[in-house]
PDB file of N, CA and C in Angstrom:
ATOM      1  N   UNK A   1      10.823   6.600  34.815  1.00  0.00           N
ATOM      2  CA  UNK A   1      11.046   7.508  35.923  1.00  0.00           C
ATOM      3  C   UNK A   1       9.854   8.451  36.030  1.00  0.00           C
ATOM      4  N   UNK A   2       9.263   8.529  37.093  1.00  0.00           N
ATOM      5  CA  UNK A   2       8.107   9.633  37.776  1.00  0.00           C
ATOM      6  C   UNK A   2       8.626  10.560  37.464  1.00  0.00           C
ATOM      7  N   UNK A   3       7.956  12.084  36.865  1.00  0.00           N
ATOM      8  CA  UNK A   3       8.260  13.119  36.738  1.00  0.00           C
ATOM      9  C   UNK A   3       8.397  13.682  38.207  1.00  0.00           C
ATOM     10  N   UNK A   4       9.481  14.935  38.901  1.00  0.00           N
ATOM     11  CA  UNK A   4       9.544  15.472  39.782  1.00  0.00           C
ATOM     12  C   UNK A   4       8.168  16.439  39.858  1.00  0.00           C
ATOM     13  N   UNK A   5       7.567  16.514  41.267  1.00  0.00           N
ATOM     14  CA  UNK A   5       6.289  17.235  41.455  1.00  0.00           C
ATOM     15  C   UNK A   5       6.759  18.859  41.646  1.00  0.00           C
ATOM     16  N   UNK A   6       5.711  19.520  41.032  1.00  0.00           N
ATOM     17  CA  UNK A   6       6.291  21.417  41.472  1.00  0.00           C
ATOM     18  C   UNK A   6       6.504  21.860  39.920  1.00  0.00           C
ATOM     19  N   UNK A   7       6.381  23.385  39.867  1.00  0.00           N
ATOM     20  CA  UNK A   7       6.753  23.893  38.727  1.00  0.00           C
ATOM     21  C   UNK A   7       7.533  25.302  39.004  1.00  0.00           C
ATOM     22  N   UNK A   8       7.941  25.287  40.236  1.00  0.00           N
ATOM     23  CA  UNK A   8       8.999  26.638  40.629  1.00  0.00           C
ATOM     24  C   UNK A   8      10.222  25.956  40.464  1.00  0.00           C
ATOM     25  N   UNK A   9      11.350  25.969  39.572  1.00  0.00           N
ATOM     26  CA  UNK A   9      12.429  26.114  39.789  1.00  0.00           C
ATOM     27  C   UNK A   9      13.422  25.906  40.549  1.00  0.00           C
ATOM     28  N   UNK A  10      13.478  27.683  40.516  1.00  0.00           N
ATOM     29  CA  UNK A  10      14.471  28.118  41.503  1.00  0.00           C
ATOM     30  C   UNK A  10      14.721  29.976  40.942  1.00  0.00           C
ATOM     31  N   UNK A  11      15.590  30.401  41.260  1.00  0.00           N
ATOM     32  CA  UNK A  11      15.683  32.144  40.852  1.00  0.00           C
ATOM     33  C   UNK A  11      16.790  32.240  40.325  1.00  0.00           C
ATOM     34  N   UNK A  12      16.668  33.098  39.664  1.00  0.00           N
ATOM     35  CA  UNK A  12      17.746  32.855  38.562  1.00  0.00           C
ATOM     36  C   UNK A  12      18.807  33.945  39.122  1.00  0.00           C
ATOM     37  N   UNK A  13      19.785  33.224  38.952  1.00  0.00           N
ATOM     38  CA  UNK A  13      21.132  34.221  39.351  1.00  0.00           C
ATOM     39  C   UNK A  13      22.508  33.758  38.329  1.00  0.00           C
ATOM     40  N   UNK A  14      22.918  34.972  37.766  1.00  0.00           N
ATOM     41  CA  UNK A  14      24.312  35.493  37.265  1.00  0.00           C
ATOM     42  C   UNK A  14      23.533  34.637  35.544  1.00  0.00           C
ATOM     43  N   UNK A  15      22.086  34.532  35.293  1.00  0.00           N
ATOM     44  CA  UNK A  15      21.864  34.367  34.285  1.00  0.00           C
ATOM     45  C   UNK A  15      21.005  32.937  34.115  1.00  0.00           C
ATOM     46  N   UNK A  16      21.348  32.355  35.282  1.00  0.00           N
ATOM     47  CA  UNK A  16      21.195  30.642  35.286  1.00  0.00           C
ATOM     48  C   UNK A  16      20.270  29.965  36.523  1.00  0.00           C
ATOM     49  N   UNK A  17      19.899  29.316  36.077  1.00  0.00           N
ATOM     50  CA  UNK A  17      19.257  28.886  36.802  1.00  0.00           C
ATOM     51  C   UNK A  17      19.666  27.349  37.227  1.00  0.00           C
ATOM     52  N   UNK A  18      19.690  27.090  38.208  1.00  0.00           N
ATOM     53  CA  UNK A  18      20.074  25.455  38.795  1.00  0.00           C
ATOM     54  C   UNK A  18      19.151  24.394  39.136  1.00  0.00           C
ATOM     55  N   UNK A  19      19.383  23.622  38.156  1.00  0.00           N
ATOM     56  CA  UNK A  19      18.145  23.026  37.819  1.00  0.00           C
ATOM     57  C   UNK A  19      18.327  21.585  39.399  1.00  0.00           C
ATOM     58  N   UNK A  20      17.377  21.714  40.342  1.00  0.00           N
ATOM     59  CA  UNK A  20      17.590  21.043  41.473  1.00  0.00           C
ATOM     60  C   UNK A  20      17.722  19.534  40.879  1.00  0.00           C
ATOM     61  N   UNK A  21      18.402  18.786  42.222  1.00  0.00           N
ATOM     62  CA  UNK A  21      18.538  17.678  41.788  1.00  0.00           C
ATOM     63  C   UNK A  21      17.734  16.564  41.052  1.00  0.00           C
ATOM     64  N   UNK A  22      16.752  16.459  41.689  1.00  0.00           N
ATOM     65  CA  UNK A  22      15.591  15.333  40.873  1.00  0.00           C
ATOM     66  C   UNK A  22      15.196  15.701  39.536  1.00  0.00           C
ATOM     67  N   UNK A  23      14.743  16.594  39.054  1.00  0.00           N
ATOM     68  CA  UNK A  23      14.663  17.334  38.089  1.00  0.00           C
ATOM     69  C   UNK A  23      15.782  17.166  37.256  1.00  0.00           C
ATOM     70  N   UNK A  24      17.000  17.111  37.561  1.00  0.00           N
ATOM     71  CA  UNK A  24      18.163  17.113  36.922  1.00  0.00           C
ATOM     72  C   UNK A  24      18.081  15.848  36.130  1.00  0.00           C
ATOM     73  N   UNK A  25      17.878  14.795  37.239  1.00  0.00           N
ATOM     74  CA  UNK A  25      17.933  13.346  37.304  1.00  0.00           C
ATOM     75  C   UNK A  25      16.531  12.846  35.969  1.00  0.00           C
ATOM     76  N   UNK A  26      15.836  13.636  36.215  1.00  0.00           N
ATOM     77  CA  UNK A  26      14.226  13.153  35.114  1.00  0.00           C
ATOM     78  C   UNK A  26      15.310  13.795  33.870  1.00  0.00           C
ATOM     79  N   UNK A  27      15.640  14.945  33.644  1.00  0.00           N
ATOM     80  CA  UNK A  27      15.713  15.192  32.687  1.00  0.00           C
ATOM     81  C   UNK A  27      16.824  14.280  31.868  1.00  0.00           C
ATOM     82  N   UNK A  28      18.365  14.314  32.762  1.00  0.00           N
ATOM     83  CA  UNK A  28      19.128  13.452  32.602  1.00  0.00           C
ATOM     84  C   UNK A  28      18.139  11.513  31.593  1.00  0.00           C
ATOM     85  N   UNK A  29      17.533  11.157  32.650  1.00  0.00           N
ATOM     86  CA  UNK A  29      16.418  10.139  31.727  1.00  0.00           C
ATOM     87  C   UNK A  29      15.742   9.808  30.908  1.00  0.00           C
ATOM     88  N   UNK A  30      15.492  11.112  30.520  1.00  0.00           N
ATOM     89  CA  UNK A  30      14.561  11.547  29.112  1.00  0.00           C
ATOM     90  C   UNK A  30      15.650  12.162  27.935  1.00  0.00           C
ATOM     91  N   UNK A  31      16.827  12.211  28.604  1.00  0.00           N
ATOM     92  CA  UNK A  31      17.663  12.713  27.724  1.00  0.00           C
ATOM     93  C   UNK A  31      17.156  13.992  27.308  1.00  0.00           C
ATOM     94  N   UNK A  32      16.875  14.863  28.051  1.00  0.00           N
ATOM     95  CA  UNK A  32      16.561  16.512  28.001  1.00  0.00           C
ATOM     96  C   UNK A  32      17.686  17.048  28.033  1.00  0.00           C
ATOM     97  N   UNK A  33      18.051  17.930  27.113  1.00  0.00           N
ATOM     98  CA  UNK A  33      19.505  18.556  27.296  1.00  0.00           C
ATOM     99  C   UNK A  33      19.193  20.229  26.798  1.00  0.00           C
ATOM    100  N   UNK A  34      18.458  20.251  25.248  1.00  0.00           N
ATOM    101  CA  UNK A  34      17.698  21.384  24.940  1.00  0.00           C
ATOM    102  C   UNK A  34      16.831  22.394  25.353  1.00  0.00           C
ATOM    103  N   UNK A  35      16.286  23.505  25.904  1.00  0.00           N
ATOM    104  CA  UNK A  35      15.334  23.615  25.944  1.00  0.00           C
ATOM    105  C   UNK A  35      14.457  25.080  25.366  1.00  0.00           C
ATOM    106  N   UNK A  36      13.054  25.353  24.884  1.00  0.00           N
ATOM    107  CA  UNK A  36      13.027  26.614  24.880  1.00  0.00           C
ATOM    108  C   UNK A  36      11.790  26.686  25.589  1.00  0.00           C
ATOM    109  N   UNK A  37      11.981  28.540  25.775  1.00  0.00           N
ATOM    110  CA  UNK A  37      11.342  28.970  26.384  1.00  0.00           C
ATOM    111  C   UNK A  37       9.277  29.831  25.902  1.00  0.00           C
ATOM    112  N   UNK A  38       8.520  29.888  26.461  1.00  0.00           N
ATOM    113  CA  UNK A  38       7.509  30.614  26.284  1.00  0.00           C
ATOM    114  C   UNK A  38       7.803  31.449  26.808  1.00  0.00           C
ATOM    115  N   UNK A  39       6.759  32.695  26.765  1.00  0.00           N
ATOM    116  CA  UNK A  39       7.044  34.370  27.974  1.00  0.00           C
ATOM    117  C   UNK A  39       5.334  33.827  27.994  1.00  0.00           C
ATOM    118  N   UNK A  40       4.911  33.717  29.297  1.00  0.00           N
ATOM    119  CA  UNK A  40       3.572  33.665  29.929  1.00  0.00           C
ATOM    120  C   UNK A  40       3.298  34.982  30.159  1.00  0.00           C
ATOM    121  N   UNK A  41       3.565  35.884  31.330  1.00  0.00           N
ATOM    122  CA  UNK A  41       3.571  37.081  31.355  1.00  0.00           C
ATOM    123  C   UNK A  41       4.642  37.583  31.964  1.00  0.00           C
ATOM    124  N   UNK A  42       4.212  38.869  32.173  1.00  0.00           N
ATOM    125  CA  UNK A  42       5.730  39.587  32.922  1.00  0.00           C
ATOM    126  C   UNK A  42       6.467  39.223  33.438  1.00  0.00           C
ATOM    127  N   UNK A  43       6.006  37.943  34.647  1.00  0.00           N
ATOM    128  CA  UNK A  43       6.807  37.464  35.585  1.00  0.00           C
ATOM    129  C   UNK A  43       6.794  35.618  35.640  1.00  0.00           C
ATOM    130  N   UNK A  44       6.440  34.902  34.332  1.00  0.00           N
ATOM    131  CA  UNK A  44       6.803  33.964  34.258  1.00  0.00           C
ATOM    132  C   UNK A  44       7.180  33.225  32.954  1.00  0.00           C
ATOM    133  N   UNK A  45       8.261  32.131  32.680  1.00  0.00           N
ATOM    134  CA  UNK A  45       8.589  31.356  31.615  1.00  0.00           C
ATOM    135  C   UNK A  45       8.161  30.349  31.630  1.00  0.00           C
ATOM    136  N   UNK A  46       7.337  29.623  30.798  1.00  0.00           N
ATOM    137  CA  UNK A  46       7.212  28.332  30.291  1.00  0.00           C
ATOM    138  C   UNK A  46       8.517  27.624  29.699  1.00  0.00           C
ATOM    139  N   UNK A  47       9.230  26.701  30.171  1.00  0.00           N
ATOM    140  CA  UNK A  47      10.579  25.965  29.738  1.00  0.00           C
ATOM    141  C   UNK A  47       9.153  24.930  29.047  1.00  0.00           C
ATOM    142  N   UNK A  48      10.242  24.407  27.870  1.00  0.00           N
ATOM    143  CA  UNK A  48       9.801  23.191  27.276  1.00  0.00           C
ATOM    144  C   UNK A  48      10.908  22.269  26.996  1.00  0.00           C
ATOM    145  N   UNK A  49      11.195  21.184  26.693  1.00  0.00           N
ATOM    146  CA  UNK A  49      12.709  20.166  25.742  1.00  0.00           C
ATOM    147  C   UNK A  49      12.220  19.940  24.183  1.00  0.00           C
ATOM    148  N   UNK A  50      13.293  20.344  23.713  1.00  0.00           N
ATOM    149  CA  UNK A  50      13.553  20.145  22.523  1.00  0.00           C
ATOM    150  C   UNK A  50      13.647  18.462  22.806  1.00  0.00           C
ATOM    151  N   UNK A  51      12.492  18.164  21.893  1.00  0.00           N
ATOM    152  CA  UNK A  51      12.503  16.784  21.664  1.00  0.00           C
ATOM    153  C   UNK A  51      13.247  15.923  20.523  1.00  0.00           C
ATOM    154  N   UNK A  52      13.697  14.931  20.199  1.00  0.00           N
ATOM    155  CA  UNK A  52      14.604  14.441  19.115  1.00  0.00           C
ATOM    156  C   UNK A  52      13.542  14.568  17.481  1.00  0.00           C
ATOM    157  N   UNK A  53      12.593  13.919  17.949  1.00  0.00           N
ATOM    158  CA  UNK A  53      11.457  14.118  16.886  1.00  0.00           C
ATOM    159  C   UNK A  53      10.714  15.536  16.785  1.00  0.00           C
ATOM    160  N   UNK A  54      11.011  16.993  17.758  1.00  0.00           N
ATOM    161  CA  UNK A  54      10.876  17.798  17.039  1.00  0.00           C
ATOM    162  C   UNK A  54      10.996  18.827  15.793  1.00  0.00           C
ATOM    163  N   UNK A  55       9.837  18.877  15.036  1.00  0.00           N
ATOM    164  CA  UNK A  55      10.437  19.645  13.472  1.00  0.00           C
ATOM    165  C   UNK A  55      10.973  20.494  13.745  1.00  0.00           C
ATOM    166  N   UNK A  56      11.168  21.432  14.315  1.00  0.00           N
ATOM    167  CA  UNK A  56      11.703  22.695  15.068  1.00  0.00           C
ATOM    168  C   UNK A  56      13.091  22.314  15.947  1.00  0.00           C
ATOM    169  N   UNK A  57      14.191  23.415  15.640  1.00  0.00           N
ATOM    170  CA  UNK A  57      15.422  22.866  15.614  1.00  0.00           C
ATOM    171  C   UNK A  57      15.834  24.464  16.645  1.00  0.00           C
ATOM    172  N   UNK A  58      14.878  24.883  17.084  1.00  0.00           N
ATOM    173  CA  UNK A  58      15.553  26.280  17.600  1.00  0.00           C
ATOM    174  C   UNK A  58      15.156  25.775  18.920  1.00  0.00           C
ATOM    175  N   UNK A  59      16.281  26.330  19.583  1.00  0.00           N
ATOM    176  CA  UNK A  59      16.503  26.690  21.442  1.00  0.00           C
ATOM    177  C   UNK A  59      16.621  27.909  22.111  1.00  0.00           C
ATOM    178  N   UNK A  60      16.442  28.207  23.391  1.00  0.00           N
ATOM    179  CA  UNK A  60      17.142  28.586  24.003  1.00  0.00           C
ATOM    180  C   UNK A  60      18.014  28.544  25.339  1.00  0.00           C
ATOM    181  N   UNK A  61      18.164  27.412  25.412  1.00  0.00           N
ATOM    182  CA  UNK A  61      19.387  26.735  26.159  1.00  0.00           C
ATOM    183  C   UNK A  61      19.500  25.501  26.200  1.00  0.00           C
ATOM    184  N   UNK A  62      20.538  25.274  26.932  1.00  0.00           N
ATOM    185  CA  UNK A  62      21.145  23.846  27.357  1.00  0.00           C
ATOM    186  C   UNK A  62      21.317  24.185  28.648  1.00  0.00           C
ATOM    187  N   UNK A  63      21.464  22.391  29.079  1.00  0.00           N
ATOM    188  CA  UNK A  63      21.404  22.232  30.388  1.00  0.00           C
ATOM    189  C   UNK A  63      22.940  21.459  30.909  1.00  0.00           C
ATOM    190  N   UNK A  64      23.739  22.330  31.490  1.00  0.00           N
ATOM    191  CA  UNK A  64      25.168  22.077  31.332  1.00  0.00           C
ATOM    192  C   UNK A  64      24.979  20.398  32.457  1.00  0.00           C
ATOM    193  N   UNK A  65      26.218  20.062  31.961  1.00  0.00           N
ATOM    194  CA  UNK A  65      26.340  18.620  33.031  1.00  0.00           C
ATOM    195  C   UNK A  65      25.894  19.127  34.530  1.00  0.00           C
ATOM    196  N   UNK A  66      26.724  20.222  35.324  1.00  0.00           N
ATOM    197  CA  UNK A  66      26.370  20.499  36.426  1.00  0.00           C
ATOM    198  C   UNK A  66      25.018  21.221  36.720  1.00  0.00           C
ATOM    199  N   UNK A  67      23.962  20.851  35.977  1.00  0.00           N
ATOM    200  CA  UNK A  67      22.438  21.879  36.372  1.00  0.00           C
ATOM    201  C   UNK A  67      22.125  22.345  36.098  1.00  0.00           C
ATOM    202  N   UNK A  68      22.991  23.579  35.750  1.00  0.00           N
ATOM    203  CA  UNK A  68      22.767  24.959  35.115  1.00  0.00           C
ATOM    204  C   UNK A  68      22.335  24.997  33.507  1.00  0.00           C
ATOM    205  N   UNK A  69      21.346  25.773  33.648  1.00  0.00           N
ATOM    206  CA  UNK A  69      20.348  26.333  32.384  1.00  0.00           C
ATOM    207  C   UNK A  69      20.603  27.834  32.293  1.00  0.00           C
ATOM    208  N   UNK A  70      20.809  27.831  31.297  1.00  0.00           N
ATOM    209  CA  UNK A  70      20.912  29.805  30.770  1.00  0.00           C
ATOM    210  C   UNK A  70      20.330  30.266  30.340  1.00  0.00           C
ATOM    211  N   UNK A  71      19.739  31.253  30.923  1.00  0.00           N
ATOM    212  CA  UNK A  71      18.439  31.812  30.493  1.00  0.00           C
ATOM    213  C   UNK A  71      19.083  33.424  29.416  1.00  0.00           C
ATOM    214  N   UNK A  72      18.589  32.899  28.078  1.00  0.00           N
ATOM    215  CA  UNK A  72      19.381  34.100  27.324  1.00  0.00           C
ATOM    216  C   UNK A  72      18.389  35.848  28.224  1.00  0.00           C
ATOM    217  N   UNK A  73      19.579  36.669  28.181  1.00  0.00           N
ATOM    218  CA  UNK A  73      19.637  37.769  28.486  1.00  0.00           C
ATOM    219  C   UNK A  73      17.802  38.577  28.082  1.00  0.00           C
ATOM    220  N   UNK A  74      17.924  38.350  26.859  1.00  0.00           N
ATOM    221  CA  UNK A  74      16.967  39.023  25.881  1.00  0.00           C
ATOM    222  C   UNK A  74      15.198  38.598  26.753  1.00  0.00           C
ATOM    223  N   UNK A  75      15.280  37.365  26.775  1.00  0.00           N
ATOM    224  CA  UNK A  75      14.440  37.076  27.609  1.00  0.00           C
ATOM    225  C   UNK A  75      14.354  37.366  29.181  1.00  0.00           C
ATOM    226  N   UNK A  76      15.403  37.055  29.906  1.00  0.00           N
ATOM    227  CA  UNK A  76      15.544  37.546  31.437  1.00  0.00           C
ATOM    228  C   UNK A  76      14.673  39.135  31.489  1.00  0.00           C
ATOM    229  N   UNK A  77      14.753  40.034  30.192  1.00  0.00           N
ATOM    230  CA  UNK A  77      14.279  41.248  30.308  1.00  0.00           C
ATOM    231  C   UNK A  77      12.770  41.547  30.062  1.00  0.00           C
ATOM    232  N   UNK A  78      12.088  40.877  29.364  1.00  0.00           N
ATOM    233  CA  UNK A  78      11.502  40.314  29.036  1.00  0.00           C
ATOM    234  C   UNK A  78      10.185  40.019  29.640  1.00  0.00           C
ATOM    235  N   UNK A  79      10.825  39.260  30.705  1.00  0.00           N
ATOM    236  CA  UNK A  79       9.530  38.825  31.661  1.00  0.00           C
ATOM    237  C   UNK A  79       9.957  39.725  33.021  1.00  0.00           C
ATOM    238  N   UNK A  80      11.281  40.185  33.324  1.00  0.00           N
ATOM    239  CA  UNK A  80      11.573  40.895  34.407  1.00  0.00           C
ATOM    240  C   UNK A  80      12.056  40.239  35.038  1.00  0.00           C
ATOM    241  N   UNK A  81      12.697  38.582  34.913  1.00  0.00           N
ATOM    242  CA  UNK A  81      13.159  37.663  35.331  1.00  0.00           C
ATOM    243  C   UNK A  81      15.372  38.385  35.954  1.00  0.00           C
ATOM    244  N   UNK A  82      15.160  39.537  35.309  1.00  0.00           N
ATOM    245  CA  UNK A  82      16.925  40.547  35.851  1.00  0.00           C
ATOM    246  C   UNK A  82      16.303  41.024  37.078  1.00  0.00           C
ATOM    247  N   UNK A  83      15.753  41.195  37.477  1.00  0.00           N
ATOM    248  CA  UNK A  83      15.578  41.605  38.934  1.00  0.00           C
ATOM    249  C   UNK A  83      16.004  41.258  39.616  1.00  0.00           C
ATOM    250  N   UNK A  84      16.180  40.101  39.518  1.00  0.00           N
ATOM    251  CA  UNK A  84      16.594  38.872  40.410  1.00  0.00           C
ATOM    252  C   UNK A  84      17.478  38.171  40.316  1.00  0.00           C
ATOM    253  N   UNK A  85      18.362  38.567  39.139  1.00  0.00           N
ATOM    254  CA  UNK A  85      19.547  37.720  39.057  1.00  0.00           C
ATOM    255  C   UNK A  85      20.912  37.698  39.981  1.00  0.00           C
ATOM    256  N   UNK A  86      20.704  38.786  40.738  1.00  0.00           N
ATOM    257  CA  UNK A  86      21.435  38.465  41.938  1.00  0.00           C
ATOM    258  C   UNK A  86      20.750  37.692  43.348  1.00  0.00           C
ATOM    259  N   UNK A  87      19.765  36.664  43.281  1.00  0.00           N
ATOM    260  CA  UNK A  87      19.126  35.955  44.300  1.00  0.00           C
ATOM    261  C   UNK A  87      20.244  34.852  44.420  1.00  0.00           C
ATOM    262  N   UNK A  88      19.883  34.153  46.147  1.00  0.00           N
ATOM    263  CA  UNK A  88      20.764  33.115  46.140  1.00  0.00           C
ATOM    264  C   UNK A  88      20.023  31.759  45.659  1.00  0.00           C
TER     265      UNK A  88
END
């Protein structure tokens, strides 16, 4: 499966972010379910997947059946990513 093109998301609201369909679908393929995060700067996250063969066993989220990724709190503050958690 072609990776989906773009690296915006979407805006995070009530904590989560909805991971759009195609994207859903790659990850679903690769069996991505894990993921953690980088802090780039103030106003952006690097997501990565916890890979099966990674030595490193720490996360910070999952990607529920319906889309949604949770972006822990601690971080949302972080990058300033609460600003916005009431976007549609």
């Amino acid at each position: 499966m072609i990776p989906p093109e773009g690296t915006f998301i979407g805006p995070v609201r009530n904590g989560a972010l909805r991971i759009p369909p195609p994207m859903k679908r790659y990850c679903d393929a690769e069996n991505w379910s894990l993921f953690r995060f980088d802090i780039v700067n103030k106003d952006h996250l690097t997501m990565h997947p916890v890979l099966p063969h990674d030595p490193s066993v720490d996360f910070h989220a999952s990607l529920s059946p319906d889309g949604l990724l949770w972006i822990p709190a601690a971080l949302r503050k972080s990058v300033e990513l609460a600003r916005i958690s009431h976007a549609e």
